[in-house]
Protein backbone atom coordinates (compact mmCIF):
# COMPACT_ATOMS: atom_id res chain seq x y z
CA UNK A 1 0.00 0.00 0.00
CA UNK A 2 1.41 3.13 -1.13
CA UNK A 3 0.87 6.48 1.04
CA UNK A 4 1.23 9.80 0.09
CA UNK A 5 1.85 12.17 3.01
CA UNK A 6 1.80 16.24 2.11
CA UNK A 7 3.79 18.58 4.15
CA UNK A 8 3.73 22.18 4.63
CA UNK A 9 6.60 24.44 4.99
CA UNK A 10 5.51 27.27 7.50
CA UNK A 11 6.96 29.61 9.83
CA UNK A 12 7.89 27.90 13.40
CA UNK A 13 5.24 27.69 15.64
CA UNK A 14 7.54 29.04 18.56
CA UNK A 15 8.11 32.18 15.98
CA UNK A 16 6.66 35.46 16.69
CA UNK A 17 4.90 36.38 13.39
CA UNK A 18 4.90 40.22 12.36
CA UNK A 19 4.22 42.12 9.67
CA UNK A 20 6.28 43.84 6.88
CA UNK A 21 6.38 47.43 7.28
CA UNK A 22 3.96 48.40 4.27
CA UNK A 23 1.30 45.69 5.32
CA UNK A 24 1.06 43.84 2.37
CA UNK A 25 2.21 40.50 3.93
CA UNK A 26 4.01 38.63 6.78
CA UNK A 27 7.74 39.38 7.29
CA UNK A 28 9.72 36.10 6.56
CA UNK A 29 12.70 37.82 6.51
CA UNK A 30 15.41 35.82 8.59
CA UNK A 31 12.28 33.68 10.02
CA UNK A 32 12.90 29.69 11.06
CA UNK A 33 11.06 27.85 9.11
CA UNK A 34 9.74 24.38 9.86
CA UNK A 35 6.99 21.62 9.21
CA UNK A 36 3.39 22.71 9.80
CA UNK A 37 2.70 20.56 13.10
CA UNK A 38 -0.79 18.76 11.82
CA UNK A 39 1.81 17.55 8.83
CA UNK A 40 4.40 16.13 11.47
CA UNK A 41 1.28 14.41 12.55
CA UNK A 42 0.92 13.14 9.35
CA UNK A 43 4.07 12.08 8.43
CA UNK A 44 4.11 10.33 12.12
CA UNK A 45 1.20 8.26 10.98
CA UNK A 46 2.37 7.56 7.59
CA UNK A 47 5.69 5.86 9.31
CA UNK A 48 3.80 4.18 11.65
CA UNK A 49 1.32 2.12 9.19
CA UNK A 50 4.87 0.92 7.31
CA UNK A 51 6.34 0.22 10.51
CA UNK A 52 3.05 -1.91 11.20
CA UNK A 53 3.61 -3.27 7.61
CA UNK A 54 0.45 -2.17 6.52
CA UNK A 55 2.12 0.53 4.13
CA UNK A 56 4.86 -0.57 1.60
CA UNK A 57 6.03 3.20 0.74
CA UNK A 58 5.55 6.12 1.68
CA UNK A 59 6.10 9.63 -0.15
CA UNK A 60 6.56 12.95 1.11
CA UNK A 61 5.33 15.77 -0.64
CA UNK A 62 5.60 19.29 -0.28
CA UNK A 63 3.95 22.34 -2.94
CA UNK A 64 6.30 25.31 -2.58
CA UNK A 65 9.71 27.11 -3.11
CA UNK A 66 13.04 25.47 -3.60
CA UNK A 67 13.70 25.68 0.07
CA UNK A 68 10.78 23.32 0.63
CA UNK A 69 12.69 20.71 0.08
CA UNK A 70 13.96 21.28 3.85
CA UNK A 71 10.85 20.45 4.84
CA UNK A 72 10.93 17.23 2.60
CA UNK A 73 14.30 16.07 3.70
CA UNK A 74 13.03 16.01 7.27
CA UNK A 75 10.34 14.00 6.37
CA UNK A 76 12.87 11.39 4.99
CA UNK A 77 14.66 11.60 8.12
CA UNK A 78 11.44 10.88 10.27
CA UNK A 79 10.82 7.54 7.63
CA UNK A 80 9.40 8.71 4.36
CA UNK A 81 11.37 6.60 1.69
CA UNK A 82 11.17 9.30 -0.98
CA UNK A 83 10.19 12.91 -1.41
CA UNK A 84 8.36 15.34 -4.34
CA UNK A 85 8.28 18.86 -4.28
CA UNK A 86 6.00 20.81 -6.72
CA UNK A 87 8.06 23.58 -7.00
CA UNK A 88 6.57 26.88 -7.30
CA UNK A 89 6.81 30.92 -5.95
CA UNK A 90 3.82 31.87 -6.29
CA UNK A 91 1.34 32.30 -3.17
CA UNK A 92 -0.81 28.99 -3.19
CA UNK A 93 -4.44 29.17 -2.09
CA UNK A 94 -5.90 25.96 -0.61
CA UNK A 95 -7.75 24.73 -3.91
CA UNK A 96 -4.34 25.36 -5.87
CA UNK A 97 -2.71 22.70 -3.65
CA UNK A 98 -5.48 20.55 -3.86
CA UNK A 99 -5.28 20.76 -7.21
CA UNK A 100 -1.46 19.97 -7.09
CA UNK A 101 -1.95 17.00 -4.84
CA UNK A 102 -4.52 15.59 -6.89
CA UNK A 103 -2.44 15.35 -10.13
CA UNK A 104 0.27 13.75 -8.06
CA UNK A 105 -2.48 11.11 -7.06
CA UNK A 106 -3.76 10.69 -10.65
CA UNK A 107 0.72 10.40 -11.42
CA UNK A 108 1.26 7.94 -8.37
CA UNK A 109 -2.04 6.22 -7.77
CA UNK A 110 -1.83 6.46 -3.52
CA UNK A 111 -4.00 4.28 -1.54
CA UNK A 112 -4.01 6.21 1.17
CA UNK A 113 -3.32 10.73 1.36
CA UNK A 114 -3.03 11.44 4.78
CA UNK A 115 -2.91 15.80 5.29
CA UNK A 116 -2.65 17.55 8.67
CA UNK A 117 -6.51 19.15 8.59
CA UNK A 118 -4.81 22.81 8.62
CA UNK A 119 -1.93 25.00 8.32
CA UNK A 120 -1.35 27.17 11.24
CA UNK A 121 -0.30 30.24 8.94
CA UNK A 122 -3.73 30.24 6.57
CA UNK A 123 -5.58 28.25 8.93
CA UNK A 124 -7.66 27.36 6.43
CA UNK A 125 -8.53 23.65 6.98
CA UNK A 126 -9.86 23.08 3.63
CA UNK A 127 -6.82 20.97 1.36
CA UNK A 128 -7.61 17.66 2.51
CA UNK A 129 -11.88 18.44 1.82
CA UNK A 130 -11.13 20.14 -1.37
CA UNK A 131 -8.66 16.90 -2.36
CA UNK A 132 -11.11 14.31 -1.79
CA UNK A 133 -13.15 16.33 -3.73
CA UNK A 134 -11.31 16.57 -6.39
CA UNK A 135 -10.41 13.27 -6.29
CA UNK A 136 -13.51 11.55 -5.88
CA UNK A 137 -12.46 9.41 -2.45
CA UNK A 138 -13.70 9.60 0.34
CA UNK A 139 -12.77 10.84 3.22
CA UNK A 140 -12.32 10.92 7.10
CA UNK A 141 -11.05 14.25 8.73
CA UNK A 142 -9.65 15.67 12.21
CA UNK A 143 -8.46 11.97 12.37
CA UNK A 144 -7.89 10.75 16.15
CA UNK A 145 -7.66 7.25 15.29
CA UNK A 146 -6.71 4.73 12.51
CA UNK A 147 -6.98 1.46 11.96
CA UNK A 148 -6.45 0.06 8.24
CA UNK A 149 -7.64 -3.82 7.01
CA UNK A 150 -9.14 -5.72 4.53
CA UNK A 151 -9.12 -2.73 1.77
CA UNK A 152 -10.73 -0.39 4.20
CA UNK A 153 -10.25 2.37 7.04
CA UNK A 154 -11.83 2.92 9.70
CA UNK A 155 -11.02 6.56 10.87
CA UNK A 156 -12.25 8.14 14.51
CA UNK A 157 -12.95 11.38 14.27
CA UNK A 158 -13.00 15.10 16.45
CA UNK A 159 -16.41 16.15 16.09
CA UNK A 160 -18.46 18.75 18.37
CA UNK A 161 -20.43 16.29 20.32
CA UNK A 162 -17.43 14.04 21.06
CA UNK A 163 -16.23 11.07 18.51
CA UNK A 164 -17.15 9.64 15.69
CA UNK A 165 -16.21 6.70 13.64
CA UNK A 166 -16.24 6.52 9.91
CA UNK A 167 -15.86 2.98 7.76
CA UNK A 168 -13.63 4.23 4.13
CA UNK A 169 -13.16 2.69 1.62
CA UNK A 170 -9.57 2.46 -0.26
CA UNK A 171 -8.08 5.10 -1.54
CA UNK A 172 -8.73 7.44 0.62
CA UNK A 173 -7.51 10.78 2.04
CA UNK A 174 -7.16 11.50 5.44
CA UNK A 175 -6.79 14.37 7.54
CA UNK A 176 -4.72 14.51 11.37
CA UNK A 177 -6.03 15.75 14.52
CA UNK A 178 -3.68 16.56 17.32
CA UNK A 179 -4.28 13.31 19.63
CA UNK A 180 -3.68 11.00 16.21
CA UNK A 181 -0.42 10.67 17.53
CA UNK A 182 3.11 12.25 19.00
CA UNK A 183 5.81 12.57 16.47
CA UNK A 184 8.99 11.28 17.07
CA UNK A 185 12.06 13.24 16.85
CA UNK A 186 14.73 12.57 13.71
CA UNK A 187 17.71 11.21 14.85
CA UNK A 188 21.31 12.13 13.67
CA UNK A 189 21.80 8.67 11.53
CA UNK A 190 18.46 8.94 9.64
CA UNK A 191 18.94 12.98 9.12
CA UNK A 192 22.49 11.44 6.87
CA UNK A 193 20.74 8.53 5.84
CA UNK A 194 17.40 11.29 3.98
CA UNK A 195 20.67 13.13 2.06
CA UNK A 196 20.50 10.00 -0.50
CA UNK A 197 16.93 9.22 -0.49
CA UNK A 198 15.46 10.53 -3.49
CA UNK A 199 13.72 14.00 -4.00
CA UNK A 200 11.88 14.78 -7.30
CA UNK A 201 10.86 18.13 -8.69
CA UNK A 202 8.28 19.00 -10.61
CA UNK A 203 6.60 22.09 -11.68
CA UNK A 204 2.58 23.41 -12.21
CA UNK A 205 2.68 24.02 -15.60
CA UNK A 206 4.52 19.70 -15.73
CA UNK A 207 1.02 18.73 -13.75
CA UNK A 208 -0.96 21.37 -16.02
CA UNK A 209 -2.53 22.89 -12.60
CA UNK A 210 -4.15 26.21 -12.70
CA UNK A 211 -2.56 28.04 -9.53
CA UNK A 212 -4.39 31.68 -9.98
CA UNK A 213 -5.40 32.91 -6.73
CA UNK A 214 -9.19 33.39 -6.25
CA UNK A 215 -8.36 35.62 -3.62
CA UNK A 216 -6.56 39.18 -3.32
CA UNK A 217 -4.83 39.78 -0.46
CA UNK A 218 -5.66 43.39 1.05
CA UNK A 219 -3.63 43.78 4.30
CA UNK A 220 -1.87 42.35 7.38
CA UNK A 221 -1.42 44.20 10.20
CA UNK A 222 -1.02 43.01 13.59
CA UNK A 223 -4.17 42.39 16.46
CA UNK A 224 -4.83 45.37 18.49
CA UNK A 225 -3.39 45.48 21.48
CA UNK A 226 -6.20 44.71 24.83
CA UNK A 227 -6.06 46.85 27.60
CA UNK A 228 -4.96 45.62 31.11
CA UNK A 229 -6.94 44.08 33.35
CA UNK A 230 -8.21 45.50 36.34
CA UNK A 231 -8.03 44.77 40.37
CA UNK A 232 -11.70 45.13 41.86
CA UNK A 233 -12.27 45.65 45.61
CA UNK A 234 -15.09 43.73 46.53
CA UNK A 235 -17.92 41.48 44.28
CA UNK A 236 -20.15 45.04 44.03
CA UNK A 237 -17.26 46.77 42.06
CA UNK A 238 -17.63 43.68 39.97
CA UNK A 239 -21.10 44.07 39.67
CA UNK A 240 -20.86 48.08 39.24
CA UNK A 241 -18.11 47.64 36.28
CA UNK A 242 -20.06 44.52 34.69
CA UNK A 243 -22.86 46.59 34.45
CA UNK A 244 -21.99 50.39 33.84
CA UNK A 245 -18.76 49.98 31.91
CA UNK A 246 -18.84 46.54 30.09
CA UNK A 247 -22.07 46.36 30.16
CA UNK A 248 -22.88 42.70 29.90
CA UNK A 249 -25.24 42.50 32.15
C-alpha cells in the first residue's frame, strides 16, 4: 500500500509572526522555518502504518519554493522513503494545492493521502476536503484514530459532540487531529541517511494545474493590542463595572 503524506513548509510555531512594514504580507525575513505541526502528525502516521507493515512506501510531498525541500528532507529523516516537491513561488491558495496534490495522485495512484486538517499560517482547513473532492475518495477528517484492514479504514474522528467513527473505503484521504499521535524526533543517523533518499521536482505548468489565486490579499497588520486588566475591591465593584462599563449585564 502506497501512502502519500503532504507537508507544509511554515513559519515555526515558537516564531513570533509580524508584519512587513507596508502591510502587504508577513515578514519572513530571517524567520525559522519548519513543518506545519498537523503535517508532522501526518508524516508520524504515515511511518507508523509501514512500521506496522500495513504501508509498503511512503512519499513525502511538499507544494512550494526550492527551500521546501527542507521540509521534505526532514520527512525522509522521520521515515518517508522518498520525497516530491511541486516547485513553485507563487502564493498557493488551498484549492491550488489541492489541485497539485490531486495530479500527483492521478501520477502515483496512492492508496491512502493522509494531510494535517490545517496550516497554522492560513488556517484554512480546507486541502484535505477540497482533495477528496477533487479526487472523488472519500474521506475521514480531524483523524484521532486509525486502523487500516481488509481494503478499508476505519477513521475516529473530532467532532463537536465528542467522537465519531467513519468505515472508508480504499483510496482514501485522510486528515490529522492533534491526539492521532506524537511525532517522534529525527535522529542524527536517519537525518544522513534522507541526504540519498530521493527527491523529485516538478513544476505546475509539468502537472498542467491552474494556480491563480481566487483571492486578493488586502492587508496584514497586527491584532490590536487589549487593555490591562483591572483589580476590583469587593464582588459590588464587579457588579458596578459589569454593568456600567462593560455592560454585559
Amino acid at each position: 500500500m502506497k501512502v502519500l503524506v503532504a507537508v507544509k513548509r511554515v513559519v515555526d510555531y515558537n516564531v513570533k509572526v509580524r508584519p512587513l512594514s507596508d502591510g502587504s504580507s508577513v515578514d519572513l525575513n530571517n524567520v525559522k522555518m519548519s513543518i506545519n505541526p498537523f503535517c508532522e502528525i501526518a508524516v508520524e502516521e504515515a511511518v507508523r502504518l509501514k512500521e506496522q507493515g500495513v504501508a509498503t512506501e511512503v512519499v513525502a510531498v511538499s507544494v512550494g519554493p526550492q527551500q521546501a525541500q527542507e521540509q521534505i528532507r526532514t520527512s525522509l529523516a522521520l521515515g518517508a522513503d522518498r520525497g516530491i516537491l511541486v516547485n513553485t513561488d507563487a502564493a498557493l491558495e488551498p484549492l491550488a494545492i489541492a489541485k497539485c496534490l490531486k495530479a500527483l495522485c492521478d501520477k502515483e495512484s496512492p492508496d491512502l493521502v493522509i494531510l494535517g486538517k490545517q496550516a497554522i499560517d492560513g488556517d484554512n482547513n480546507q486541502t484535505g476536503q477540497m482533495l477528496a473532492a477533487l479526487a472523488g475518495y472519500p474521506q475521514g477528517t480531524f483523524a484521532s484514530e486509525v486502523n487500516i484492514a481488509d481494503g478499508s479504514v476505519k477513521v475516529t474522528r473530532e467532532v463537536d459532540g465528542g467522537l465519531q467513527t467513519v468505515d472508508l473505503k480504499l483510496p482514501v484521504v485522510v486528515t490529522t487531529d492533534l491526539r492521532l499521535n506524537e511525532p517522534r524526533y529525527a535522529s542524527l543517523p536517519n537525518i544522513m541517511k534522507a541526504k540519498k533518499k530521493p527527491l523529485d521536482t516538478v513544476t505546475t505548468d509539468e502537472l498542467g494545474v491552474d494556480i491563480a489565486p481566487r483571492t486578493q490579499l488586502l492587508k496584514v497588520e497586527p491584532p490590536a493590542e487589549r487593555a490591562a486588566g483591572i483589580i476590583v475591591e469587593d464582588v459590588a465593584q464587579l457588579m458596578d463595572k459589569l454593568r456600567n462599563e462593560a455592560k454585559v449585564i
